[in-house]
N, C-alpha and C. Protein backbone atom coordinates (compact mmCIF):
# COMPACT_ATOMS: atom_id res chain seq x y z
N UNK A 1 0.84 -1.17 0.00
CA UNK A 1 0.00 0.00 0.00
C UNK A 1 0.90 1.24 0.00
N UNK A 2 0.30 2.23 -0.69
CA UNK A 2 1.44 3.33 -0.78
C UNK A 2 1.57 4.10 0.39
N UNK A 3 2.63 4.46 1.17
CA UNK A 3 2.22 5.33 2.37
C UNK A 3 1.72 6.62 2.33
N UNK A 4 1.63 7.18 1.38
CA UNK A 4 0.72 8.60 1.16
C UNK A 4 -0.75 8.18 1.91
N UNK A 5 -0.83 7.14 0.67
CA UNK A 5 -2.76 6.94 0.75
C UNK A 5 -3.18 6.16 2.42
N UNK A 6 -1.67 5.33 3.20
CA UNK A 6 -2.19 4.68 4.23
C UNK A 6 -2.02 6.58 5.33
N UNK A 7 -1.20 7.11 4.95
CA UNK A 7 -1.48 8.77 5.87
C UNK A 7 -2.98 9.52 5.41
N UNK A 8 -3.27 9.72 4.36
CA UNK A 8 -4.59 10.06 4.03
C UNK A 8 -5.74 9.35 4.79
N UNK A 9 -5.66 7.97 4.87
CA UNK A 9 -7.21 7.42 5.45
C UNK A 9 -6.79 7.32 7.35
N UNK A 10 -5.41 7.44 7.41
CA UNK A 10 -5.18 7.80 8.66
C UNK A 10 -5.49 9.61 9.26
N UNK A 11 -5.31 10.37 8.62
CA UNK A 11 -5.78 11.48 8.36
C UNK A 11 -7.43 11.71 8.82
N UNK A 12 -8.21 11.21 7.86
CA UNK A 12 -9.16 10.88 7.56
C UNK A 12 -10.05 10.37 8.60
N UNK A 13 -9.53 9.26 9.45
CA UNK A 13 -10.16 8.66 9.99
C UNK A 13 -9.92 9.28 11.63
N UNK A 14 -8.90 10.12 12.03
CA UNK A 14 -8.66 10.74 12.93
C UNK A 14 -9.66 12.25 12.97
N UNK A 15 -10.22 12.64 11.92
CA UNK A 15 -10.97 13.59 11.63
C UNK A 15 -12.14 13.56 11.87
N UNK A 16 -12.75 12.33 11.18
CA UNK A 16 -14.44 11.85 11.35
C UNK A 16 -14.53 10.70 11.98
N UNK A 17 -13.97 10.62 13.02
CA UNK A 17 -12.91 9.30 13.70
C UNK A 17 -15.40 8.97 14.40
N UNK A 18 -16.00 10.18 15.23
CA UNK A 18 -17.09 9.94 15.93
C UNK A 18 -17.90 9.28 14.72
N UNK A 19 -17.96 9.74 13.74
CA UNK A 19 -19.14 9.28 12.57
C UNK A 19 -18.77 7.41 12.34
N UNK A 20 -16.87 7.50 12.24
CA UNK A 20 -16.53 5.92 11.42
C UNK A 20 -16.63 5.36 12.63
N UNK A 21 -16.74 5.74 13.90
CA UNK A 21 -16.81 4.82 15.42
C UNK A 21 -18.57 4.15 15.18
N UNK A 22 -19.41 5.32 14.97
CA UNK A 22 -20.75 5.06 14.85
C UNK A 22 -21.30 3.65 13.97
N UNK A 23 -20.47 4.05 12.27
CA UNK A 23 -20.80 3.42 11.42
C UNK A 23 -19.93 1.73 11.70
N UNK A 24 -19.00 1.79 12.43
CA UNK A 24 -18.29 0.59 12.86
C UNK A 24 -19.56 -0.29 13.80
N UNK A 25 -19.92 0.82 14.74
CA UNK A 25 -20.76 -0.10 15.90
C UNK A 25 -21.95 -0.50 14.68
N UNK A 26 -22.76 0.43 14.14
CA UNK A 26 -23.63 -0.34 13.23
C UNK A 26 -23.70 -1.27 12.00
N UNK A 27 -22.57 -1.26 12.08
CA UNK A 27 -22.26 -2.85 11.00
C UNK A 27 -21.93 -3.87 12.03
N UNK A 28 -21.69 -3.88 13.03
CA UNK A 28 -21.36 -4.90 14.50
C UNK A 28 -22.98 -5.55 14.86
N UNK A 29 -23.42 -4.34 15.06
CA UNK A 29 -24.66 -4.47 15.56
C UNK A 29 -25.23 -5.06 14.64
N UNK A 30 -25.54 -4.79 13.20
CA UNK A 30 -26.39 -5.68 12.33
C UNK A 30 -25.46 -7.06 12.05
N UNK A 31 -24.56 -6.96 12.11
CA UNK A 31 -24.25 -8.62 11.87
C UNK A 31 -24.53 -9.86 12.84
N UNK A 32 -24.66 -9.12 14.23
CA UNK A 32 -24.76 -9.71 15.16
C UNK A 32 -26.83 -10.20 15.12
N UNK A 33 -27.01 -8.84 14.61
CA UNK A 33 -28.64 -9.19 14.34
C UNK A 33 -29.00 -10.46 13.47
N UNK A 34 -28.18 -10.24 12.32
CA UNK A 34 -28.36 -11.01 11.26
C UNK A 34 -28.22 -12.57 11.54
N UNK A 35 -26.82 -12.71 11.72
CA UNK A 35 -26.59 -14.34 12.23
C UNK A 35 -27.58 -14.79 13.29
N UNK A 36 -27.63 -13.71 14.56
CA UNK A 36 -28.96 -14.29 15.16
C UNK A 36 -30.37 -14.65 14.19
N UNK A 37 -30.66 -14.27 13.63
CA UNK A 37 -32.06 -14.12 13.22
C UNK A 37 -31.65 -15.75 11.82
N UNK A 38 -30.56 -15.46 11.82
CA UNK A 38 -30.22 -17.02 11.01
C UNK A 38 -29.80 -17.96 11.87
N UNK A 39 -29.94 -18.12 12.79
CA UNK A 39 -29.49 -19.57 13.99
C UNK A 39 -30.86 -19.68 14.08
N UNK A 40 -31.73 -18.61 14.25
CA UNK A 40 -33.38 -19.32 15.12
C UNK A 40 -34.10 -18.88 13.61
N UNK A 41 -33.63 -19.02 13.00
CA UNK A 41 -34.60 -19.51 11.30
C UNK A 41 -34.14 -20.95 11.91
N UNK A 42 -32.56 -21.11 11.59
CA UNK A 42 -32.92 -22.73 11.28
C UNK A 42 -33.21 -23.61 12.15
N UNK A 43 -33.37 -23.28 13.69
CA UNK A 43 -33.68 -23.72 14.78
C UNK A 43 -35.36 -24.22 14.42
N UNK A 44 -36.37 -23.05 13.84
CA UNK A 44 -37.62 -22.89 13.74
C UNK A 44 -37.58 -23.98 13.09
N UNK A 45 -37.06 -24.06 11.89
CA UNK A 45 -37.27 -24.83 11.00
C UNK A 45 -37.34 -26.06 11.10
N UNK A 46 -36.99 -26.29 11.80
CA UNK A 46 -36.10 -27.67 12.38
C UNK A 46 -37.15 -28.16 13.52
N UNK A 47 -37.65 -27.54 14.42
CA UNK A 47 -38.52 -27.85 15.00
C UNK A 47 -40.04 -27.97 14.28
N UNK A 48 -39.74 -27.30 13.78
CA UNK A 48 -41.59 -27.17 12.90
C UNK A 48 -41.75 -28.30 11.90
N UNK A 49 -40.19 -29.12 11.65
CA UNK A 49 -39.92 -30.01 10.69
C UNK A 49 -40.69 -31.42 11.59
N UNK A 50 -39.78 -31.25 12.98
CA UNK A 50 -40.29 -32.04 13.72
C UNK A 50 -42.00 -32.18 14.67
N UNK A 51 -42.51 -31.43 14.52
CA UNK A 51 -43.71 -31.40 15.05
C UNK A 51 -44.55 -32.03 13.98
N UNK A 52 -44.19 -31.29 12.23
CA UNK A 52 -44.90 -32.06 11.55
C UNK A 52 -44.73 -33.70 11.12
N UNK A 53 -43.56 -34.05 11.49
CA UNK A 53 -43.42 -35.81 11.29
C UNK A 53 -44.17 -36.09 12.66
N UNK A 54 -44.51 -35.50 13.95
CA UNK A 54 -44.97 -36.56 15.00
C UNK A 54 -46.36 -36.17 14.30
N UNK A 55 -47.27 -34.97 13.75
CA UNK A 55 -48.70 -35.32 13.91
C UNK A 55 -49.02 -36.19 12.31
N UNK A 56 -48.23 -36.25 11.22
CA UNK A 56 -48.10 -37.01 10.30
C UNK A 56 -48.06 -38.49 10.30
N UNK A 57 -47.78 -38.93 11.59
CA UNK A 57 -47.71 -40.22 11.90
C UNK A 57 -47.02 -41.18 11.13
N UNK A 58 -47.13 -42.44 10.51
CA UNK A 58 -47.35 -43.23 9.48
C UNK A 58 -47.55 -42.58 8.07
N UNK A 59 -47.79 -41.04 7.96
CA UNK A 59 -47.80 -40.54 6.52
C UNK A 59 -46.98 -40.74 5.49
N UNK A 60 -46.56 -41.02 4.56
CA UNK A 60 -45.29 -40.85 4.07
C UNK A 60 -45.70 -40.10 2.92
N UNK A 61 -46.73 -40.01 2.28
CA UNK A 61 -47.10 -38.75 1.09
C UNK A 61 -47.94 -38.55 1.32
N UNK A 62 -48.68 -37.38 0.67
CA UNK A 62 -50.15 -36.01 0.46
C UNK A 62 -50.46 -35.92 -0.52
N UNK A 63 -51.30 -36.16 -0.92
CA UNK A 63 -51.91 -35.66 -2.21
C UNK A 63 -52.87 -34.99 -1.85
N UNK A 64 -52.74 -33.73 -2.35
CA UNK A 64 -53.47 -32.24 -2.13
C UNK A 64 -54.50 -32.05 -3.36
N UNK A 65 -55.63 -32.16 -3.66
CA UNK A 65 -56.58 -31.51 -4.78
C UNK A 65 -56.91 -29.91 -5.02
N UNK A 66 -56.01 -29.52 -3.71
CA UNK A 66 -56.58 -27.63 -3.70
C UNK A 66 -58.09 -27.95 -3.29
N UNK A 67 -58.84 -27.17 -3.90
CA UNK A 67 -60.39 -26.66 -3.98
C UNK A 67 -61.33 -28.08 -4.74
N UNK A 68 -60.89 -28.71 -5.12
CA UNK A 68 -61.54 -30.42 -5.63
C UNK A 68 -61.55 -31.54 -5.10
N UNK A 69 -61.96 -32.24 -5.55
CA UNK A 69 -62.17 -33.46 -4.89
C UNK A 69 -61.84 -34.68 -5.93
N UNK A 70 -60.98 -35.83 -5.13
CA UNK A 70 -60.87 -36.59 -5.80
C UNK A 70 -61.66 -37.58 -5.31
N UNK A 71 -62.08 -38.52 -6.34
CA UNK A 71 -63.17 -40.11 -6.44
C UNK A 71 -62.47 -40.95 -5.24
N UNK A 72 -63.24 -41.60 -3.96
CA UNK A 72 -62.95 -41.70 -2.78
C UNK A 72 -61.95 -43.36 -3.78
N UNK A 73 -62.61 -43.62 -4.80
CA UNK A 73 -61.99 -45.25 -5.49
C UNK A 73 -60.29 -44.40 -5.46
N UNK A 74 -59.70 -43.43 -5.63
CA UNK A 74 -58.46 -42.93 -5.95
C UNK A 74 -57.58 -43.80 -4.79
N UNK A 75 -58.13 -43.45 -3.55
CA UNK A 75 -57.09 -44.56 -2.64
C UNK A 75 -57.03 -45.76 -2.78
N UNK A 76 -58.32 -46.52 -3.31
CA UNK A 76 -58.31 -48.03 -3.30
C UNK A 76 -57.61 -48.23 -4.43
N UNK A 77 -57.43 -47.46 -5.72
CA UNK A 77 -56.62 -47.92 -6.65
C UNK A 77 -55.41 -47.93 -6.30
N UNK A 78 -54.61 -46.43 -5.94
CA UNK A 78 -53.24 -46.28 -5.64
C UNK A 78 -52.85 -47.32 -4.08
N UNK A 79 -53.77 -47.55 -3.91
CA UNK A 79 -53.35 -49.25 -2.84
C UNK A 79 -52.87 -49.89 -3.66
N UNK A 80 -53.72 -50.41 -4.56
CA UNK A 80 -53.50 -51.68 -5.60
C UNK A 80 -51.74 -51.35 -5.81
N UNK A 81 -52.06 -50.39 -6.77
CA UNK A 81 -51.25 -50.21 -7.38
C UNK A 81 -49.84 -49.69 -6.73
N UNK A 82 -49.91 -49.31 -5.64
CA UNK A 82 -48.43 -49.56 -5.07
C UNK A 82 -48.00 -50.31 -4.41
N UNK A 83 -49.08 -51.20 -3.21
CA UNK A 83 -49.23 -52.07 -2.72
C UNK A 83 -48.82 -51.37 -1.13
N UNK A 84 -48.91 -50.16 -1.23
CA UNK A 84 -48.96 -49.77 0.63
C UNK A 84 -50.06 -48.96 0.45
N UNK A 85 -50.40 -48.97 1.81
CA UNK A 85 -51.86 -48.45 2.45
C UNK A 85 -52.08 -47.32 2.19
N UNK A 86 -53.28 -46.96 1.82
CA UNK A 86 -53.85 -45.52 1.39
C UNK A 86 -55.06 -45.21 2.05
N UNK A 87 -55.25 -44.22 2.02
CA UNK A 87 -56.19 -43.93 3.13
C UNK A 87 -57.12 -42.03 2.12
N UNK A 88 -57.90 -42.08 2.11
CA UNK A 88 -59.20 -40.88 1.73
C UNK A 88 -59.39 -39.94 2.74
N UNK A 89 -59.36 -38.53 2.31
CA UNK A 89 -59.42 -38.14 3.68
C UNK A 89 -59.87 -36.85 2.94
N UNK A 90 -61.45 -35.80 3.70
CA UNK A 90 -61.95 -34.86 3.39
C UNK A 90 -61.73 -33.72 3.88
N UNK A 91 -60.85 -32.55 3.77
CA UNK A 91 -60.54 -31.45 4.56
C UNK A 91 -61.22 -30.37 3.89
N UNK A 92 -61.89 -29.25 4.92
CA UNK A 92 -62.45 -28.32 4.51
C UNK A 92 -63.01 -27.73 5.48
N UNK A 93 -63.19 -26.12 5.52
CA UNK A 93 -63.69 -25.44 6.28
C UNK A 93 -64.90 -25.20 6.15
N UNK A 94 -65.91 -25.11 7.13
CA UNK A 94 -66.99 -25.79 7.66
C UNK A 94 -67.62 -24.82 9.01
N UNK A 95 -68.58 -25.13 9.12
CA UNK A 95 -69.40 -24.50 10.41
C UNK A 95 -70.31 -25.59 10.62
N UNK A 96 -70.47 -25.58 12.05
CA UNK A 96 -71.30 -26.64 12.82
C UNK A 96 -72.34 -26.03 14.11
N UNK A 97 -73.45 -26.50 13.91
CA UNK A 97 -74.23 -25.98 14.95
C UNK A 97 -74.67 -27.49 15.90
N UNK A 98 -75.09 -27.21 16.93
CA UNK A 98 -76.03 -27.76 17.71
C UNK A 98 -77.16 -28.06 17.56
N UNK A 99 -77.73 -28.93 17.26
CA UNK A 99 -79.22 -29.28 16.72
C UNK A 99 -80.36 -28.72 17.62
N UNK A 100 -79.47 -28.74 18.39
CA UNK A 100 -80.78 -28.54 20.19
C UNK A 100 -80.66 -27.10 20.87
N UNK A 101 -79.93 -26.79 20.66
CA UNK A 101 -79.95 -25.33 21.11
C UNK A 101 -79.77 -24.25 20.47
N UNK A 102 -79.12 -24.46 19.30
CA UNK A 102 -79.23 -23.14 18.15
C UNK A 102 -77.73 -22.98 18.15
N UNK A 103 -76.81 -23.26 19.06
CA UNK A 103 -75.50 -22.49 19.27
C UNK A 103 -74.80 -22.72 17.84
N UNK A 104 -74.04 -21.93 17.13
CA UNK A 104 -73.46 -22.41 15.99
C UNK A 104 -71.69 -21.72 15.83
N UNK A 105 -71.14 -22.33 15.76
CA UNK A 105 -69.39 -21.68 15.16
C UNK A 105 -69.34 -21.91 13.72
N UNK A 106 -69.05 -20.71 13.65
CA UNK A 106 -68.74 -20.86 11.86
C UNK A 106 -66.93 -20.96 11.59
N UNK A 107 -66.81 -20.90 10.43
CA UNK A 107 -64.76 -20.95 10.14
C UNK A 107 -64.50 -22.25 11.31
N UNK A 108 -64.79 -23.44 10.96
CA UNK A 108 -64.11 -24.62 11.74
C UNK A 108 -64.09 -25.52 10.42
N UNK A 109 -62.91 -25.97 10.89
CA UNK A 109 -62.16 -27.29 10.15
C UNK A 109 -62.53 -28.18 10.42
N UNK A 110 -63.41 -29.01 9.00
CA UNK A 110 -64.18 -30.37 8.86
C UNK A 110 -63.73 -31.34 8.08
N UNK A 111 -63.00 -32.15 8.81
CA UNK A 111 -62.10 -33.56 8.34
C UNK A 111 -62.85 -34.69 8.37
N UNK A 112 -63.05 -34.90 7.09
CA UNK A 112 -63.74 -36.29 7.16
C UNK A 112 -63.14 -37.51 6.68
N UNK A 113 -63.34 -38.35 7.37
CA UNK A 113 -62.60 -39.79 7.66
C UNK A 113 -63.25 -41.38 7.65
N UNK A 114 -63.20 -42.20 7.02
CA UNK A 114 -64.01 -43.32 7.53
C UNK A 114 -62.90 -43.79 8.72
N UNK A 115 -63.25 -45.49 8.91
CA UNK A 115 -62.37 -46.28 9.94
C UNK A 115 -61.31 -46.66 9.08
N UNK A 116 -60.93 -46.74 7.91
CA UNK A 116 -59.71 -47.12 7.65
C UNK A 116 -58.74 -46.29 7.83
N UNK A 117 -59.01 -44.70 8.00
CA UNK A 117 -57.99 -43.87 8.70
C UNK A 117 -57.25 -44.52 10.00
N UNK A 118 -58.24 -44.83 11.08
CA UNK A 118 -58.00 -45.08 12.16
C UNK A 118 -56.85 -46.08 12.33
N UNK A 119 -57.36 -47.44 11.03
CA UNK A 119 -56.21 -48.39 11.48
C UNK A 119 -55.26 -48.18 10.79
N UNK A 120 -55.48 -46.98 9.77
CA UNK A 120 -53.67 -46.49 9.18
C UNK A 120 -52.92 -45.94 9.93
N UNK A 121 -53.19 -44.63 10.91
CA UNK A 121 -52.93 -44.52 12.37
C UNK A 121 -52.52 -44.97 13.26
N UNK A 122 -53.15 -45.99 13.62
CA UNK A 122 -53.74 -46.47 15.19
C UNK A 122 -53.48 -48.21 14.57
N UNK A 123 -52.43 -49.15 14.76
CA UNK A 123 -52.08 -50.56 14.31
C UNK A 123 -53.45 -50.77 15.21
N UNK A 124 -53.57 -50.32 16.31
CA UNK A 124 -54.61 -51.81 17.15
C UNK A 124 -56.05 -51.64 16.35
N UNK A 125 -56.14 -50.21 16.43
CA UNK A 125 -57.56 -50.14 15.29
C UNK A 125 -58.73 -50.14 15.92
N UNK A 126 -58.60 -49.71 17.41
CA UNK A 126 -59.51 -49.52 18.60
C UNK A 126 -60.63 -48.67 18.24
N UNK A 127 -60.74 -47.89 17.65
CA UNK A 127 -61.56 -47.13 17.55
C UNK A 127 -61.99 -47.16 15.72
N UNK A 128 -63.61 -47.22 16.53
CA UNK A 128 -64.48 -47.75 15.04
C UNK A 128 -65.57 -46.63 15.38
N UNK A 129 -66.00 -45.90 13.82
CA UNK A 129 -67.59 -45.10 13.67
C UNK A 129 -68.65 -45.90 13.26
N UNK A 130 -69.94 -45.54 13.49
CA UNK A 130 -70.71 -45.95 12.92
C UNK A 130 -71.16 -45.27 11.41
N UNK A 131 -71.72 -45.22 10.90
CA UNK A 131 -71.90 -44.11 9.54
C UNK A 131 -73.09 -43.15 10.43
N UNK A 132 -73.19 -42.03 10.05
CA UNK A 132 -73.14 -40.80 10.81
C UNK A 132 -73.05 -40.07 12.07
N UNK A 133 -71.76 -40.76 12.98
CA UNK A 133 -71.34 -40.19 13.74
C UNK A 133 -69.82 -39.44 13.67
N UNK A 134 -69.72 -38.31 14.94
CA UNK A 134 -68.92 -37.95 14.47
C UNK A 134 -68.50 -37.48 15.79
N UNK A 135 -66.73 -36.34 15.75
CA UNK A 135 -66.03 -36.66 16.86
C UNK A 135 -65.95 -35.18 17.04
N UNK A 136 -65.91 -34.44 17.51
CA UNK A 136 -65.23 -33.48 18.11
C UNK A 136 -64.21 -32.59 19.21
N UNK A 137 -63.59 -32.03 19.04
CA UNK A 137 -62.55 -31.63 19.79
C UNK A 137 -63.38 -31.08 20.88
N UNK A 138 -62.70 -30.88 22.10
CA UNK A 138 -63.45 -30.06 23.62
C UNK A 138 -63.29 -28.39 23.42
N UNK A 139 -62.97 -28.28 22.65
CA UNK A 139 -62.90 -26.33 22.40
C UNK A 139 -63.99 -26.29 21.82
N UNK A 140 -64.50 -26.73 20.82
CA UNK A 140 -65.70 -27.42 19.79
C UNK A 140 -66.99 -27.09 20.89
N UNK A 141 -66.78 -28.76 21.79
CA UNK A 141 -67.65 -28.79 22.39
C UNK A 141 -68.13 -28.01 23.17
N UNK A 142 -67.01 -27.19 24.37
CA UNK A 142 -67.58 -26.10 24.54
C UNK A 142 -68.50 -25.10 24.45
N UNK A 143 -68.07 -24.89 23.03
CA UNK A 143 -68.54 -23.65 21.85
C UNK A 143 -69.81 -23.88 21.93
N UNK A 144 -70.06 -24.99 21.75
CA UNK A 144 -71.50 -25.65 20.95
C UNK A 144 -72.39 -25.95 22.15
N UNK A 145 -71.73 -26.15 23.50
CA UNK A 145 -72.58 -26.40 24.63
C UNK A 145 -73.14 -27.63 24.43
N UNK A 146 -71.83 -28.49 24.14
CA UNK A 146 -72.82 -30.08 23.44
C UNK A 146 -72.37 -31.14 24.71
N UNK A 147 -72.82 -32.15 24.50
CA UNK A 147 -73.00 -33.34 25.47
C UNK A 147 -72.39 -34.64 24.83
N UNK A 148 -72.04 -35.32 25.11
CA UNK A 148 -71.76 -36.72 24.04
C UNK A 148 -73.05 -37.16 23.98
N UNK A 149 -73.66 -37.54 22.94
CA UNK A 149 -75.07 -38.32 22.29
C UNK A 149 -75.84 -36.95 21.77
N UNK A 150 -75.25 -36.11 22.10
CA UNK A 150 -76.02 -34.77 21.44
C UNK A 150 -76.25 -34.65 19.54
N UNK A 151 -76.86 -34.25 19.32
CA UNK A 151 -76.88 -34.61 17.86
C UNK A 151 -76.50 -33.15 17.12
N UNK A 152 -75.79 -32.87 16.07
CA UNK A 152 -75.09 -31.45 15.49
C UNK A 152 -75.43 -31.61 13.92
N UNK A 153 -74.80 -30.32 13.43
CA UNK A 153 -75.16 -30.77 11.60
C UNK A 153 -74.09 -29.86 11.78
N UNK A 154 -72.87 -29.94 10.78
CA UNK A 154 -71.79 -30.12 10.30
C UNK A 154 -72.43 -29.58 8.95
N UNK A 155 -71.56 -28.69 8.24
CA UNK A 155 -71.67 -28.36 6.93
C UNK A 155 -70.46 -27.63 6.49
């Protein structure tokens, strides 16, 4: 480096020495922001990775239709045809009232399922529906002021 130019930014920097102290701490300060905010990205990530394999269970793929619906025969074929278990499953947002008292929540998530969910799930396979019953969560029930044997309509 030529020593003129290393006396010039020495010069220089003895002059506006308060401004380059400032601009020093704020490149400190954002890097220190930055790498933080990139350790707990991939921390998040990583956990959110893991929450979704425990409620996924036994999942190993999704097939998503968006806004459609596919022919409930789609799982019994892609059984056949791959020869591991498939399972039908109805997601959609929904409102449910109480038959008996009027109470109603609207914007709730309505998953519909027969029993072969259960034993794709659940190996022992303990739990069986009848055809039109149905299950609800206790925040649900709450809401709805319902009872078990209470009767609801789901839509």
């Amino acid at each position: 480096m030529n020593p003129r130019l290393f006396h010039i930014i020495k010069r220089s920097l003895k002059y506006y020495r308060l401004p380059a102290l400032y601009q020093f701490v704020v490149i400190l300060l954002l890097a220190a922001i930055i790498t933080g905010s990139l350790l707990t990205g991939s921390s998040v990530k990583k956990s959110l990775g893991q929450n979704n394999e425990e409620r996924l269970g036994n999942t190993g793929f999704i097939i998503s239709s968006g806004a459609r619906y596919f022919p409930v025969s789609l799982s019994e074929r892609m059984e056949e045809l791959s020869g591991t278990s498939c399972v039908a499953i109805t997601e959609m947002s929904g409102w449910a009232r109480n038959f008996g008292s009027g109470e109603t929540v609207l914007n709730c998530q309505v998953t519909g399922v027969d029993n072969d969910f259960f034993s794709f799930n659940n190996p022992s396979g303990s739990v069986n529906f009848k055809r039109g019953e149905a299950v609800i969560n206790s925040k649900l029930s709450r809401e709805l002021k319902i009872e078990t044997g209470d009767e609801i309509i789901v839509r």
